[in-house]
N, C-alpha and C. Protein backbone atom coordinates (compact mmCIF):
# COMPACT_ATOMS: atom_id res chain seq x y z
N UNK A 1 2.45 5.58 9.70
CA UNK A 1 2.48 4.50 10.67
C UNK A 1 3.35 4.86 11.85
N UNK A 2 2.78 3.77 12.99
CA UNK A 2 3.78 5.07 14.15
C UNK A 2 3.70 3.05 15.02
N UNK A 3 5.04 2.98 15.29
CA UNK A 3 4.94 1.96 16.01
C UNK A 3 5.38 2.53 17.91
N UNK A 4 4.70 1.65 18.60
CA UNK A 4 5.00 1.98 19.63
C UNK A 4 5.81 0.36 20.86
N UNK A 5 6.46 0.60 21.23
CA UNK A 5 7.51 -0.42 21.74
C UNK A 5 7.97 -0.20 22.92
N UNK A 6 7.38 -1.08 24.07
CA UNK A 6 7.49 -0.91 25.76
C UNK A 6 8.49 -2.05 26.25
N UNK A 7 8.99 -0.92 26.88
CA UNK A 7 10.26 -1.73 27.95
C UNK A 7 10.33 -1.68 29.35
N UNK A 8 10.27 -2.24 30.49
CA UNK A 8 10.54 -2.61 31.83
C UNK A 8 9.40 -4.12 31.60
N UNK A 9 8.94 -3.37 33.00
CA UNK A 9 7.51 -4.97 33.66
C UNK A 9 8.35 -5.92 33.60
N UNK A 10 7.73 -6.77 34.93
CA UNK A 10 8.43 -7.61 35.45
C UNK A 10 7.75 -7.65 36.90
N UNK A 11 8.02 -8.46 37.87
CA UNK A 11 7.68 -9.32 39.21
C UNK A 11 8.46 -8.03 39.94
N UNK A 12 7.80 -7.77 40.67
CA UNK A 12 8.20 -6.96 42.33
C UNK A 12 7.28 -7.09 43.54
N UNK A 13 7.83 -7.09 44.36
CA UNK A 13 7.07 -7.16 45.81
C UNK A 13 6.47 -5.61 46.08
N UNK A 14 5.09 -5.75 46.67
CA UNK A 14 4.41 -4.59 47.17
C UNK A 14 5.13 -3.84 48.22
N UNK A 15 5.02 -2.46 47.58
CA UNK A 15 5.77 -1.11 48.21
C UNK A 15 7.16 -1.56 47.10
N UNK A 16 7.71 -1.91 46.28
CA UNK A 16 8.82 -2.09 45.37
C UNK A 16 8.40 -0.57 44.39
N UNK A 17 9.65 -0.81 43.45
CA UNK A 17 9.10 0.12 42.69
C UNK A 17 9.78 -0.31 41.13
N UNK A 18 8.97 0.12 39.70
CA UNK A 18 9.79 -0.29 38.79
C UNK A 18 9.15 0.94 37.89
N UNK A 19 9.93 0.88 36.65
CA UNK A 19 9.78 1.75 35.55
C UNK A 19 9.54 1.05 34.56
N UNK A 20 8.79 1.90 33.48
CA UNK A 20 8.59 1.24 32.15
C UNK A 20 8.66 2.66 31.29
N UNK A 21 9.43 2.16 29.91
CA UNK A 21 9.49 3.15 29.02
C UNK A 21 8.99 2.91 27.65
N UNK A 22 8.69 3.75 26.92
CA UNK A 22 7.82 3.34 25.77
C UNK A 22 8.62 4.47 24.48
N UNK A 23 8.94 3.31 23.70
CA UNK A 23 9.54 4.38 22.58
C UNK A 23 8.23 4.50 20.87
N UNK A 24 7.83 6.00 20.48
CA UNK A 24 7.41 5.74 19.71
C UNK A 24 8.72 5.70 17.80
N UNK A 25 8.03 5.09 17.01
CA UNK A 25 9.37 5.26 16.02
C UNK A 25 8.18 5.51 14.72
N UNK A 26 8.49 5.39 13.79
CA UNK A 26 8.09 5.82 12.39
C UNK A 26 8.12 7.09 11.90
N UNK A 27 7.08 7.26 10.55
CA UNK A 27 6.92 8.35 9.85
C UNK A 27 6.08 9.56 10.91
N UNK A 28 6.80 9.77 11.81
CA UNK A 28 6.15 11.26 12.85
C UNK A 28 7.29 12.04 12.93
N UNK A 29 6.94 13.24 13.00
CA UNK A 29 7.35 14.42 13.50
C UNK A 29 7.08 14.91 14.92
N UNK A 30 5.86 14.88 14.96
CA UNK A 30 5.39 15.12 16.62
C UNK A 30 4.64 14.48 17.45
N UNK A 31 4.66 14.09 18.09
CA UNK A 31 3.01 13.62 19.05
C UNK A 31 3.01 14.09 20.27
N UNK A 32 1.72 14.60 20.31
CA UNK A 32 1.39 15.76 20.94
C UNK A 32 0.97 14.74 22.75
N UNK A 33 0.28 13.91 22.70
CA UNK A 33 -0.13 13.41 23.89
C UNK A 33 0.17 11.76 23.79
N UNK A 34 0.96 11.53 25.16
CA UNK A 34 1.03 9.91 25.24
C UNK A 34 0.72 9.62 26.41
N UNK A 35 0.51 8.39 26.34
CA UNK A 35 -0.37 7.89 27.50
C UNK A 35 -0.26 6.52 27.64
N UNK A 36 0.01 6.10 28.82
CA UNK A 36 0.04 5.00 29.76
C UNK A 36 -1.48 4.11 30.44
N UNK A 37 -1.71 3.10 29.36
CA UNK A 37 -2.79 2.46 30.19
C UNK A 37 -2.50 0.99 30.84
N UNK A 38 -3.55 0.52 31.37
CA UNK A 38 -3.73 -0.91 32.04
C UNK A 38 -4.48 -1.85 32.01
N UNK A 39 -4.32 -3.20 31.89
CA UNK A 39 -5.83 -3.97 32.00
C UNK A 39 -5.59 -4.95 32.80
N UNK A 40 -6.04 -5.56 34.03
CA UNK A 40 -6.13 -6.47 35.37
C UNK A 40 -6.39 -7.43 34.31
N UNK A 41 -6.24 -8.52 34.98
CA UNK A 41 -6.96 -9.78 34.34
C UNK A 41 -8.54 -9.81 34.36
N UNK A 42 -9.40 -9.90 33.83
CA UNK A 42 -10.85 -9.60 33.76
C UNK A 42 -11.47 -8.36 34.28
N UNK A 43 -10.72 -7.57 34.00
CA UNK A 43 -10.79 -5.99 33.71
C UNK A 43 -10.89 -5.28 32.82
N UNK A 44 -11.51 -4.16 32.77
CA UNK A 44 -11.22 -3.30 31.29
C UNK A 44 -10.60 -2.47 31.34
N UNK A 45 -9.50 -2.14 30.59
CA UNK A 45 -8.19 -1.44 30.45
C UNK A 45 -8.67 0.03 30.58
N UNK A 46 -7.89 0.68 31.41
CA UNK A 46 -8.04 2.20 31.92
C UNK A 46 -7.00 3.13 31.86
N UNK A 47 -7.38 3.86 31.75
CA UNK A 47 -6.25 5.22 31.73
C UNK A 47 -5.38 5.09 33.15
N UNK A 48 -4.25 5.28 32.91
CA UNK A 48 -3.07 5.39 34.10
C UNK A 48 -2.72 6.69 34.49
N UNK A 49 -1.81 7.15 33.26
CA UNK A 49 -1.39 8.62 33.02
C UNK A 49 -1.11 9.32 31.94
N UNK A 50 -1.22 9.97 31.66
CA UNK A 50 -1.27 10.90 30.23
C UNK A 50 -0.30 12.16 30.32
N UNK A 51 0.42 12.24 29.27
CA UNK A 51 1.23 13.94 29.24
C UNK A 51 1.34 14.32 27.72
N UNK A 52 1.08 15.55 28.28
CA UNK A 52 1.33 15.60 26.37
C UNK A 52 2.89 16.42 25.98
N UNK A 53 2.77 16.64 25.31
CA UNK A 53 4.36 17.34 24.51
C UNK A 53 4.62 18.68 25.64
N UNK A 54 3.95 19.16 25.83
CA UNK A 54 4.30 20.32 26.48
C UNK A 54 4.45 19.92 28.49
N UNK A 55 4.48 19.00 28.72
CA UNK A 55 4.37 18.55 30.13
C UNK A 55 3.29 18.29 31.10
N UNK A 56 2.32 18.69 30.26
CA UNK A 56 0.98 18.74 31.24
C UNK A 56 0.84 17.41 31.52
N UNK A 57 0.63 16.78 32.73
CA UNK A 57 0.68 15.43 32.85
C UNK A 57 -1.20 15.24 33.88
N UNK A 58 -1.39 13.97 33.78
CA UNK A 58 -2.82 13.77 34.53
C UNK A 58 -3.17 12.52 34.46
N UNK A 59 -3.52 11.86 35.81
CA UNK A 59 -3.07 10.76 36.40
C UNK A 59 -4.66 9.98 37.10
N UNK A 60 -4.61 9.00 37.10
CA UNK A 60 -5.85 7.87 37.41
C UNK A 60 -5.43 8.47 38.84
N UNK A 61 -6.82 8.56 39.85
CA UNK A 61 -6.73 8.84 41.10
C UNK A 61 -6.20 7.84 41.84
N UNK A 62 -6.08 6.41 41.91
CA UNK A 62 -5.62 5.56 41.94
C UNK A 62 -4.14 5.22 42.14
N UNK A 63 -3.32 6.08 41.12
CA UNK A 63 -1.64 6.35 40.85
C UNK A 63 -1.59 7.18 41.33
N UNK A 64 -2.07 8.63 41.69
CA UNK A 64 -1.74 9.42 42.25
C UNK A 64 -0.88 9.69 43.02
N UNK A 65 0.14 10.18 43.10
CA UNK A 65 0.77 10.41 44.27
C UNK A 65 2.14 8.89 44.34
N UNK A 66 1.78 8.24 43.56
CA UNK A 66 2.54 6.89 43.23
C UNK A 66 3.13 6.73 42.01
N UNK A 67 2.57 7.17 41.04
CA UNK A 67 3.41 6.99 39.55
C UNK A 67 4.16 8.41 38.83
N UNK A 68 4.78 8.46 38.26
CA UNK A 68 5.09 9.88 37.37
C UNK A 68 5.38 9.20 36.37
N UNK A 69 4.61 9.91 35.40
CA UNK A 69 4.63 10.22 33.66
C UNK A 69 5.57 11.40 33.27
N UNK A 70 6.58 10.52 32.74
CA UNK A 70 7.41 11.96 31.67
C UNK A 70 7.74 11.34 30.28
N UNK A 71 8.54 12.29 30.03
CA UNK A 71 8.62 12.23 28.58
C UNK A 71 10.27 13.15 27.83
N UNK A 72 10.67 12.61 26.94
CA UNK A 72 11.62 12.89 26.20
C UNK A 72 11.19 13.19 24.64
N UNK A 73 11.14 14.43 24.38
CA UNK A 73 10.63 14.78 22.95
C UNK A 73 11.55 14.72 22.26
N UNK A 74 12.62 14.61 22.57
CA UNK A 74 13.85 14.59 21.23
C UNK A 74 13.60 12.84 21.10
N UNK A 75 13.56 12.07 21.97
CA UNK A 75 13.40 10.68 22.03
C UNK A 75 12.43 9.99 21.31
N UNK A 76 11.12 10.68 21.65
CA UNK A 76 9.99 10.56 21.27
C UNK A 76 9.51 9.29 22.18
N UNK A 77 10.09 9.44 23.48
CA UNK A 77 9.57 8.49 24.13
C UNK A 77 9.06 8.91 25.50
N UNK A 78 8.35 8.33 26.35
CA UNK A 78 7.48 8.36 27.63
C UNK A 78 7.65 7.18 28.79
N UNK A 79 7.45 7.67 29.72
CA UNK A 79 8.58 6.84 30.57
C UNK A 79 6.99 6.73 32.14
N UNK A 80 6.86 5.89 32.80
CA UNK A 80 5.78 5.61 33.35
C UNK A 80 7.00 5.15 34.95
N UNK A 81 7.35 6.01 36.27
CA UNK A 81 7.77 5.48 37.09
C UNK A 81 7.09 5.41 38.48
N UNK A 82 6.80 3.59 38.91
CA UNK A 82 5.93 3.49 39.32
C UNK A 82 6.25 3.05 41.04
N UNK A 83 5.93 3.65 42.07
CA UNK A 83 6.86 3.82 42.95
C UNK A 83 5.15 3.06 43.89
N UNK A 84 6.12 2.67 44.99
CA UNK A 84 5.05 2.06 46.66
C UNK A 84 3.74 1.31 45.65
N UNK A 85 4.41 -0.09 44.67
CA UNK A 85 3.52 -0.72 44.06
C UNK A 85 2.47 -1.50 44.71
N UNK A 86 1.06 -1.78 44.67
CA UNK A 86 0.13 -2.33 45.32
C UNK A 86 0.14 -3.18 44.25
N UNK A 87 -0.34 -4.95 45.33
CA UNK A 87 -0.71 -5.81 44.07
C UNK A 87 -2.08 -5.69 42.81
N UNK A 88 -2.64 -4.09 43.50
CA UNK A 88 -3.86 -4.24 42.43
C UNK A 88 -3.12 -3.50 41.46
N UNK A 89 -2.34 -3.07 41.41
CA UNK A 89 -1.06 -2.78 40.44
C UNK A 89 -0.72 -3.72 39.45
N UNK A 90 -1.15 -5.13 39.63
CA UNK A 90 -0.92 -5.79 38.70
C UNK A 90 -1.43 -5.92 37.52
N UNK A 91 -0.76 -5.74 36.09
CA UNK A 91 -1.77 -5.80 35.11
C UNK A 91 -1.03 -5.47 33.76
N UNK A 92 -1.33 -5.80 32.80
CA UNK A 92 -0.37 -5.29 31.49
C UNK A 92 -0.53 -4.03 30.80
N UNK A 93 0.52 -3.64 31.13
CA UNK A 93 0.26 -1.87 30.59
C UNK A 93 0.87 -1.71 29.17
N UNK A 94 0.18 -0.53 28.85
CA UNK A 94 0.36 -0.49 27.46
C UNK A 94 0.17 0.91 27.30
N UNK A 95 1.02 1.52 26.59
CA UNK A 95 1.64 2.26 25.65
C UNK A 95 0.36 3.27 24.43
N UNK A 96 0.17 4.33 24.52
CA UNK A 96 -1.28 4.54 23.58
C UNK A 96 -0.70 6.02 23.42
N UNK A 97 -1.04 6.67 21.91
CA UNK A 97 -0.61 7.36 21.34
C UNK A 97 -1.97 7.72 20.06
N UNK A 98 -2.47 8.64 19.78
CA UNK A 98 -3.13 9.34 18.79
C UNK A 98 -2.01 10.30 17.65
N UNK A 99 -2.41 9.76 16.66
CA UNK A 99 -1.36 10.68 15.65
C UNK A 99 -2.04 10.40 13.80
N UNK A 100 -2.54 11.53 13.78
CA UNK A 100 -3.31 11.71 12.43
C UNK A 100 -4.02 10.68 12.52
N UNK A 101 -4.85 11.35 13.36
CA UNK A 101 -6.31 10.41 13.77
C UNK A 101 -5.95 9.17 13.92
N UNK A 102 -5.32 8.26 14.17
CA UNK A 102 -5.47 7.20 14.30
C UNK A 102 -4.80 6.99 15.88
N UNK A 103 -5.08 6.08 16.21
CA UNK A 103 -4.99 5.34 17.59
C UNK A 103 -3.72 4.37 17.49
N UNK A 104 -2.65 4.42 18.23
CA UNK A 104 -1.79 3.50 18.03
C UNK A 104 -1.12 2.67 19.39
N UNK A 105 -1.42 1.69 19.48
CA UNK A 105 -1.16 0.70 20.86
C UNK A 105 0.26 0.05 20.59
N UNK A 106 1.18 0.26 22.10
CA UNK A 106 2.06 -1.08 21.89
C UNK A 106 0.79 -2.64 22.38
N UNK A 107 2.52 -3.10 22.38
CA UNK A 107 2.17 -4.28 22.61
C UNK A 107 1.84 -4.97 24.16
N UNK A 108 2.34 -4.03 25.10
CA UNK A 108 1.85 -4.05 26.11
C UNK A 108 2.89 -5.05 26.89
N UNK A 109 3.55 -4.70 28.23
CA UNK A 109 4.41 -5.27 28.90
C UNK A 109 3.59 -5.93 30.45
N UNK A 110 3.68 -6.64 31.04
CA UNK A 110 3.28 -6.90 31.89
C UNK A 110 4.48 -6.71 33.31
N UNK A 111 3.16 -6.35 34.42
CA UNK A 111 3.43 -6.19 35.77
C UNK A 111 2.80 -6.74 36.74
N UNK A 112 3.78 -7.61 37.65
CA UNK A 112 3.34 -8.31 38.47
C UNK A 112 3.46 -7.95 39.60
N UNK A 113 2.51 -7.49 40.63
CA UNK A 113 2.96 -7.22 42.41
C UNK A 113 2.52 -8.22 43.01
N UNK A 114 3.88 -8.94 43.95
CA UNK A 114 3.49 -10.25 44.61
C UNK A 114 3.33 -9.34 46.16
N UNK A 115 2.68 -10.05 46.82
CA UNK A 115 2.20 -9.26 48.43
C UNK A 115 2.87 -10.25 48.99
């Protein structure tokens, strides 16, 4: 079992900037790729940014150039910093992790950009 547990989100004004961090905990040793998604309100939740253990990181064209994905392997956590926020920026992100085949979601923090 691998729980996953997100921290920042919260209200900022467009062009603001905020961070969110995601810790994974349980019975793991490694996880190889984590990843940062989103879902708008009557949207379907999409890939943000992804990195895996070794740094390779890769990003929704969208964030580009606006968010960075890193990561702490001794931590076992992943960190999403989200800079010159647009209100289509708004949306609850969540935390996603694969580990012995299984799929594991937080609970998902929400972000609000007021214009």
């Amino acid at each position: 079992q691998v729980q996953l547990v997100e921290f920042g989100g919260g209200l900022v004004q467009a062009g603001g900037s905020l961070g969110l961090s995601c810790t994974a905990s349980g019975n793991i040793f490694t996880i190889n790729v984590m990843s940062w998604y989103r879902q708008a309100p009557g949207k379907q939740r999409e890939l943000v940014a992804t990195i895996t253990r070794g740094g390779i990181t890769n990003y929704a064209d969208s964030v580009k150039g606006r968010f960075t994905i890193s990561r702490d392997n001794a931590k076992n956590t992943v960190y999403l910093q989200m800079n010159s926020l647009k209100p289509e920026d708004t949306a609850v992100y969540y935390c996603y992790t694969r580990w012995s085949s299984v799929d594991y979601w937080g609970k998902g923090t929400l972000v609000t950009v007021s214009s």
